[in-house]
N, C-alpha and C. Protein backbone atom coordinates (compact mmCIF):
# COMPACT_ATOMS: atom_id res chain seq x y z
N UNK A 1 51.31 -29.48 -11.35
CA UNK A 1 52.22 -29.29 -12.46
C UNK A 1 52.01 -27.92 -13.09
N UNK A 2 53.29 -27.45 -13.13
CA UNK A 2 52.82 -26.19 -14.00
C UNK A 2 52.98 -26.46 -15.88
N UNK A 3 52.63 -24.74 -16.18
CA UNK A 3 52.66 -25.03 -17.76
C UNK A 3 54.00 -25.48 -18.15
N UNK A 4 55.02 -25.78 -17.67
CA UNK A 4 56.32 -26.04 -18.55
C UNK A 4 56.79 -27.29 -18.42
N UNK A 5 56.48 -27.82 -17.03
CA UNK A 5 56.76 -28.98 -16.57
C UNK A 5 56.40 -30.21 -17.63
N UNK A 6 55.32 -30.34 -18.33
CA UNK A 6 54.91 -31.42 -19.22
C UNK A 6 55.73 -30.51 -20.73
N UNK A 7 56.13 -29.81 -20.85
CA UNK A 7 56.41 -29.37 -22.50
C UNK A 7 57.69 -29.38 -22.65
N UNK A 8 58.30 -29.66 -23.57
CA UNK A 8 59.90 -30.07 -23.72
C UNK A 8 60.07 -28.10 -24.27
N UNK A 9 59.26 -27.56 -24.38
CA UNK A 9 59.67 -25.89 -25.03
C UNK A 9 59.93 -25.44 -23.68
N UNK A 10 61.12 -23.89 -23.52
CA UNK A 10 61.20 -23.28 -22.64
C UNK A 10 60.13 -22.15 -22.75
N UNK A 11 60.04 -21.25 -21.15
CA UNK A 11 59.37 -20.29 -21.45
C UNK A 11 59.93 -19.30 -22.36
N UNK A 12 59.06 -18.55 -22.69
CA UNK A 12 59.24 -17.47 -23.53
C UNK A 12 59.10 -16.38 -22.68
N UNK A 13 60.89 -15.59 -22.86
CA UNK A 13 60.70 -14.28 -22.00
C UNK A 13 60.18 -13.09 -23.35
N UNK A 14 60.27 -11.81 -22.37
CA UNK A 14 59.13 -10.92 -23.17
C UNK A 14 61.00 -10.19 -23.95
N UNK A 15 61.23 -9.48 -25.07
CA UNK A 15 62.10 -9.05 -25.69
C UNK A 15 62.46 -8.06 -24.55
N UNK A 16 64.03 -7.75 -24.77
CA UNK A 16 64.64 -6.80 -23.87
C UNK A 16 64.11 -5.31 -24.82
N UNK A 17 63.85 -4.65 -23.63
CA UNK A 17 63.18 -2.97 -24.75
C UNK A 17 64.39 -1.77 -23.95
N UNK A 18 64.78 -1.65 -25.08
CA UNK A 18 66.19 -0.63 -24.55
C UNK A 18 65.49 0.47 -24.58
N UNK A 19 65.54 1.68 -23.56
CA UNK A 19 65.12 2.69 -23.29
C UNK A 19 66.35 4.18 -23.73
N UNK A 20 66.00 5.24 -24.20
CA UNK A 20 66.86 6.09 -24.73
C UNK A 20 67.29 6.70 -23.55
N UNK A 21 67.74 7.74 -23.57
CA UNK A 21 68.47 8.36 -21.74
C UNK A 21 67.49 9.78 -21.85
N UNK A 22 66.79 9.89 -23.20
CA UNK A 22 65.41 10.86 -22.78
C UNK A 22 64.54 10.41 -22.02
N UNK A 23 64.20 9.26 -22.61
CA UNK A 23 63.03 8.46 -21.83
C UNK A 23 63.36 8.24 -20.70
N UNK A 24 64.57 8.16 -20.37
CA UNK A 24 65.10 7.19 -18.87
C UNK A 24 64.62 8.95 -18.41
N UNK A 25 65.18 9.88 -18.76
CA UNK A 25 65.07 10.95 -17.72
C UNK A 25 63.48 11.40 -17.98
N UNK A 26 62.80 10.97 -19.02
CA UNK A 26 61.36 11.49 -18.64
C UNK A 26 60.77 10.78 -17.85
N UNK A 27 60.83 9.40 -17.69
CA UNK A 27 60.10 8.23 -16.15
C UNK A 27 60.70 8.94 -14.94
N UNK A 28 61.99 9.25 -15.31
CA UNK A 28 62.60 9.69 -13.75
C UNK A 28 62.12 11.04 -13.48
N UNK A 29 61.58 12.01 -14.24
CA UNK A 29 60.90 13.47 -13.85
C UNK A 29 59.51 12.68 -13.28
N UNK A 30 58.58 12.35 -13.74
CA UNK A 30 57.44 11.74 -13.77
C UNK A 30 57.45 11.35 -12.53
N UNK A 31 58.47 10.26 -12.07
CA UNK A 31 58.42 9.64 -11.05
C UNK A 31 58.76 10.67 -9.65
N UNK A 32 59.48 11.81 -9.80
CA UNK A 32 60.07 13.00 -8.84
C UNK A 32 58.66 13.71 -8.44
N UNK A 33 58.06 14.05 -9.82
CA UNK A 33 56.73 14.78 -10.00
C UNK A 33 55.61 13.91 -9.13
N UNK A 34 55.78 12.49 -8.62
CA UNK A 34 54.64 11.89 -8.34
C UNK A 34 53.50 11.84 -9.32
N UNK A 35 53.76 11.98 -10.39
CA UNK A 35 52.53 11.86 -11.69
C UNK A 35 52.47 10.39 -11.87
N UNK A 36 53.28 9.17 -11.84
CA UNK A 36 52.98 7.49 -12.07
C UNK A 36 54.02 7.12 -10.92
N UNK A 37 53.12 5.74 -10.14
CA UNK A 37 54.11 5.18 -9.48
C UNK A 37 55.12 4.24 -10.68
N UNK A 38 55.95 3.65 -9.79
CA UNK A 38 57.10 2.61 -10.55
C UNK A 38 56.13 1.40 -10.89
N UNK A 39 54.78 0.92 -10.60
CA UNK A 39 53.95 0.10 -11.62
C UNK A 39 53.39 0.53 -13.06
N UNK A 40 52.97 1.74 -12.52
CA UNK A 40 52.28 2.66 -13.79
C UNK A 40 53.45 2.51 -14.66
N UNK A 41 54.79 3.23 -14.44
CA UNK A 41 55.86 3.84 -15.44
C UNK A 41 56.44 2.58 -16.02
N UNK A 42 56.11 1.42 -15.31
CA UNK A 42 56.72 0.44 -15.84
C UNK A 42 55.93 -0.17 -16.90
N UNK A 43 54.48 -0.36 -16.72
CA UNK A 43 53.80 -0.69 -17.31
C UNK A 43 53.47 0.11 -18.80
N UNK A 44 53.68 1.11 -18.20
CA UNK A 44 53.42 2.40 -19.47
C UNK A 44 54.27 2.22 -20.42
N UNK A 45 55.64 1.47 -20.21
CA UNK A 45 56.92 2.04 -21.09
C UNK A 45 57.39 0.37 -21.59
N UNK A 46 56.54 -0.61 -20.85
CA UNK A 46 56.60 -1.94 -21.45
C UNK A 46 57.77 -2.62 -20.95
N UNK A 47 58.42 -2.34 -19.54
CA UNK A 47 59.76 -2.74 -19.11
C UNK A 47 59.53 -3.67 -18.09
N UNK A 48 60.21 -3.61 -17.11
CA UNK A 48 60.41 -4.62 -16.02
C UNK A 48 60.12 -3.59 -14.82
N UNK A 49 59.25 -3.68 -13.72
CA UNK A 49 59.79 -2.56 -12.33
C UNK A 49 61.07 -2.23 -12.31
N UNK A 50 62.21 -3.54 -12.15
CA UNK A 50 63.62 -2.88 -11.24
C UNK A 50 63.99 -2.19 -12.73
N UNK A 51 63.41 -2.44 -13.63
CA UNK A 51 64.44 -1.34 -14.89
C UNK A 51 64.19 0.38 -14.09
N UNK A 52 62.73 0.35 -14.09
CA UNK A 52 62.26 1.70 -13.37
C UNK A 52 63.15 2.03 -11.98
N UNK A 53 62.77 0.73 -11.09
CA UNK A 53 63.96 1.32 -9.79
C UNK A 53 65.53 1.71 -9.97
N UNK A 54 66.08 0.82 -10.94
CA UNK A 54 67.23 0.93 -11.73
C UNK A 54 67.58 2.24 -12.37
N UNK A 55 66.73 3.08 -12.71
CA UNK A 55 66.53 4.35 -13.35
C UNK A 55 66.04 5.42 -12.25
N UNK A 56 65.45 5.12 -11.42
CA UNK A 56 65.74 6.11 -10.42
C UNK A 56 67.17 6.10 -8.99
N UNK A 57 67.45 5.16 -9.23
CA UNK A 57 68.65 4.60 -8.95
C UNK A 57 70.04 5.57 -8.97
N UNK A 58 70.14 5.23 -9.81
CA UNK A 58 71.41 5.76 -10.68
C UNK A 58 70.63 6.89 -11.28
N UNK A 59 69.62 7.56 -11.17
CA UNK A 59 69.55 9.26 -11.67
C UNK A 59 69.74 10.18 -9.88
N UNK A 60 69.45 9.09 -8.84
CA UNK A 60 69.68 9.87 -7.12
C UNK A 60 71.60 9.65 -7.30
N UNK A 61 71.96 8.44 -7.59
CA UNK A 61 73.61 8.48 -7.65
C UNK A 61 74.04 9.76 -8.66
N UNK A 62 73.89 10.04 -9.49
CA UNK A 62 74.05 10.98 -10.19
C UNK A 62 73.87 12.09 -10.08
N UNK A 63 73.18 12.38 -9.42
CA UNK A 63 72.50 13.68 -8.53
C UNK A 63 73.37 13.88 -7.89
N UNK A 64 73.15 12.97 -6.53
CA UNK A 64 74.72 13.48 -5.67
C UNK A 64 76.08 13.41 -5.56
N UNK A 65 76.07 12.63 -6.95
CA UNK A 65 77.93 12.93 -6.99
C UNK A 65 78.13 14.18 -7.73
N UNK A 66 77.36 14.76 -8.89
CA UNK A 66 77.17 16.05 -10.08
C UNK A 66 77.39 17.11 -8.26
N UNK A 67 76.30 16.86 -7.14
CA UNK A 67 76.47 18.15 -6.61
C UNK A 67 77.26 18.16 -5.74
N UNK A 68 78.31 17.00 -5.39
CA UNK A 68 79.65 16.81 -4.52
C UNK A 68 80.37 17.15 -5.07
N UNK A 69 80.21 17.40 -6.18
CA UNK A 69 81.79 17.65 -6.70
C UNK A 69 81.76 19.23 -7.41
N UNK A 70 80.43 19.61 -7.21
CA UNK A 70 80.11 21.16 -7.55
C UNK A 70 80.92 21.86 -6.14
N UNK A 71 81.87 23.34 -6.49
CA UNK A 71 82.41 24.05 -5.46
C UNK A 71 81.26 25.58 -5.47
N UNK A 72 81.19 25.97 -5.10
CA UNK A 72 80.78 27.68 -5.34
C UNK A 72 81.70 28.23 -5.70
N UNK A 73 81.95 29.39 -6.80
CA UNK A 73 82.79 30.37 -7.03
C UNK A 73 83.26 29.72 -8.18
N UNK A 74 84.05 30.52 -8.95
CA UNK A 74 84.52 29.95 -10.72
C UNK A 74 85.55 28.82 -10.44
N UNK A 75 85.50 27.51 -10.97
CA UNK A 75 86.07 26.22 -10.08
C UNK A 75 87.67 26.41 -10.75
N UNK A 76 88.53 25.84 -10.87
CA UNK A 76 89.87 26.31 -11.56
C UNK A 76 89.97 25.35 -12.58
N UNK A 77 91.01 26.12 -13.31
CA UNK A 77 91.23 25.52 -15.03
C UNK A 77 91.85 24.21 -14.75
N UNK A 78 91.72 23.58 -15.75
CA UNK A 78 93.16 22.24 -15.90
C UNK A 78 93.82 22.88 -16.33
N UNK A 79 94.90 21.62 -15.71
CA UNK A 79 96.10 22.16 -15.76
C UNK A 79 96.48 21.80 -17.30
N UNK A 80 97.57 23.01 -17.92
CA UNK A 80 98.10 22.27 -18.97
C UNK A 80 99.58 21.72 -18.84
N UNK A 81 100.11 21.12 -18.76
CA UNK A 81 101.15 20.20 -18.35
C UNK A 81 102.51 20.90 -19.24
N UNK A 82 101.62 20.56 -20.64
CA UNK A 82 103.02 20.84 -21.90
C UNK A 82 103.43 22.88 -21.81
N UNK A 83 102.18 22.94 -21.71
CA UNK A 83 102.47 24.79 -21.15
C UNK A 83 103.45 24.95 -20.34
N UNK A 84 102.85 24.21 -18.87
CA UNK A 84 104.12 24.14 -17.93
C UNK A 84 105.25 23.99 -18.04
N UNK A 85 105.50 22.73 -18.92
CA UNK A 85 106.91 22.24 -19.15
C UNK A 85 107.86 23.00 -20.35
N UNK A 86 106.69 24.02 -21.37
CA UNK A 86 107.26 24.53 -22.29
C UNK A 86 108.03 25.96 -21.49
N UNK A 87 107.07 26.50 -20.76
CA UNK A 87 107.63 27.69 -20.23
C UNK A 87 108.65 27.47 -19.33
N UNK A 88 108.90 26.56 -18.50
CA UNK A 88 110.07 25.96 -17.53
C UNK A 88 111.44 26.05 -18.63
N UNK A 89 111.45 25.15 -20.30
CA UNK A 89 112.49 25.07 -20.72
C UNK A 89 112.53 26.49 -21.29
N UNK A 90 111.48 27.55 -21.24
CA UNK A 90 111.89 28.82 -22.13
C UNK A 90 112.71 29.90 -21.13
N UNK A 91 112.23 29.66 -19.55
CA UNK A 91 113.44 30.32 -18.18
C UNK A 91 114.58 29.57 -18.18
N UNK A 92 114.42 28.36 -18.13
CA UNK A 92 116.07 27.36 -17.97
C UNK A 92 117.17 28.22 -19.21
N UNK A 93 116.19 28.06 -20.86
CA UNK A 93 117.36 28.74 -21.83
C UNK A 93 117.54 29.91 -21.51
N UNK A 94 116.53 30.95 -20.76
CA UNK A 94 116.83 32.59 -20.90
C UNK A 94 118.11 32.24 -20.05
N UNK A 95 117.93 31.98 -19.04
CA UNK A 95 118.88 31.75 -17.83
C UNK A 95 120.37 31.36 -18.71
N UNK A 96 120.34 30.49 -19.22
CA UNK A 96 121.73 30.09 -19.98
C UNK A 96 122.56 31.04 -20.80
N UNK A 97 121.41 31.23 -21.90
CA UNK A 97 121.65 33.02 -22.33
C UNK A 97 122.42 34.30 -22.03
N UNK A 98 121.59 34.05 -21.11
CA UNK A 98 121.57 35.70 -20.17
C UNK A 98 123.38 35.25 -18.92
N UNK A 99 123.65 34.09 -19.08
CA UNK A 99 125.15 33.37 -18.57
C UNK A 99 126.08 33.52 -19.66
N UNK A 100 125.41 33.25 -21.06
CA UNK A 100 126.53 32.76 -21.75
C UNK A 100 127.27 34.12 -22.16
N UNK A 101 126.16 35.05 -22.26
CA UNK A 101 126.15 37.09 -22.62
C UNK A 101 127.43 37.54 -21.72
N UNK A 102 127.07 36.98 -20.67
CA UNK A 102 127.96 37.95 -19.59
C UNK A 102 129.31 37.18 -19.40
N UNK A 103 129.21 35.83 -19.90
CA UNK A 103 131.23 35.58 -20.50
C UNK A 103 131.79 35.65 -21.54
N UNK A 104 130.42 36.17 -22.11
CA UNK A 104 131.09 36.76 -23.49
C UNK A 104 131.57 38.28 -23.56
N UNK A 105 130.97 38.68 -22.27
CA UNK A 105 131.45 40.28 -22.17
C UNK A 105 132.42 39.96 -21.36
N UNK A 106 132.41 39.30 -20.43
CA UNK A 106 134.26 39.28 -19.69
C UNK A 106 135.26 39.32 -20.62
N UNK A 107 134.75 37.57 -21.24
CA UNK A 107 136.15 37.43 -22.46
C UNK A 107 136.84 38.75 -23.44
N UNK A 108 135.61 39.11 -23.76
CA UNK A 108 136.12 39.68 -25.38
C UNK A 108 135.97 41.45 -24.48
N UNK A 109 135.37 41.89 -23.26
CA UNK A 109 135.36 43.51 -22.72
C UNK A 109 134.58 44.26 -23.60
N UNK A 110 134.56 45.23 -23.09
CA UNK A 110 133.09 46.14 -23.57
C UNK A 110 133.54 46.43 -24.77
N UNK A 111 134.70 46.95 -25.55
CA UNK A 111 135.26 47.47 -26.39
C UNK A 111 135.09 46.45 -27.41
N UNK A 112 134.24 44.83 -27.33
CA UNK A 112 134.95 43.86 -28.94
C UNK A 112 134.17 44.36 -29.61
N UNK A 113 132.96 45.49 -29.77
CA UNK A 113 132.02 45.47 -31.15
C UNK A 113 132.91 46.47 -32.01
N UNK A 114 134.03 47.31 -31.88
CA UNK A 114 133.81 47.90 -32.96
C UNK A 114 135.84 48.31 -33.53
């Protein structure tokens, strides 16, 4: 029989210990550095192992998607959309303009200004 089997109480787990994303990245230098294995760092920081594997985990996923998606050379701007669409309607009106000018010089001939 173990200890729980005769006691109507459940076990008692240990409190969840939330780690900051300094700390997550100082276990994960530590751990790169070979200075603590994932018992030491776990033990040191009062967590669970897979929190530690969990944290080197997702800092290798992070790694190589940050350098997949890095290009060499200055990468290009976003786009601005409303720029685009503002300068499109500011050629469409010149264009209309620069139509409506030249039947207004047919109609009325070089001579209507004066």
């Amino acid at each position: 029989m173990s200890e729980n089997e005769g006691s109507s109480k459940p076990a008692k787990r240990r409190a969840k210990r939330f780690l900051t994303p300094s700390q997550k990245y100082e276990i994960w230098l530590r751990l790169v550095r070979q200075e603590v294995t994932i018992a030491e760092a776990a033990a040191s920081e009062q967590v669970d192992r897979s929190t530690i594997i969990r944290i080197r985990t997702v800092a290798k996923d992070g790694a190589l998607a940050a350098l997949a998606a890095s290009k060499p050379g200055v990468g290009a701007k976003a786009r601005d959309y409303e720029l685009e669409q503002a300068r499109a309607e500011v050629a469409r009106l010149s264009e209309a303009c620069k139509e409506l000018a030249v039947r207004l010089t047919l109609v009325e001939g070089k001579g209507g200004w004066g």
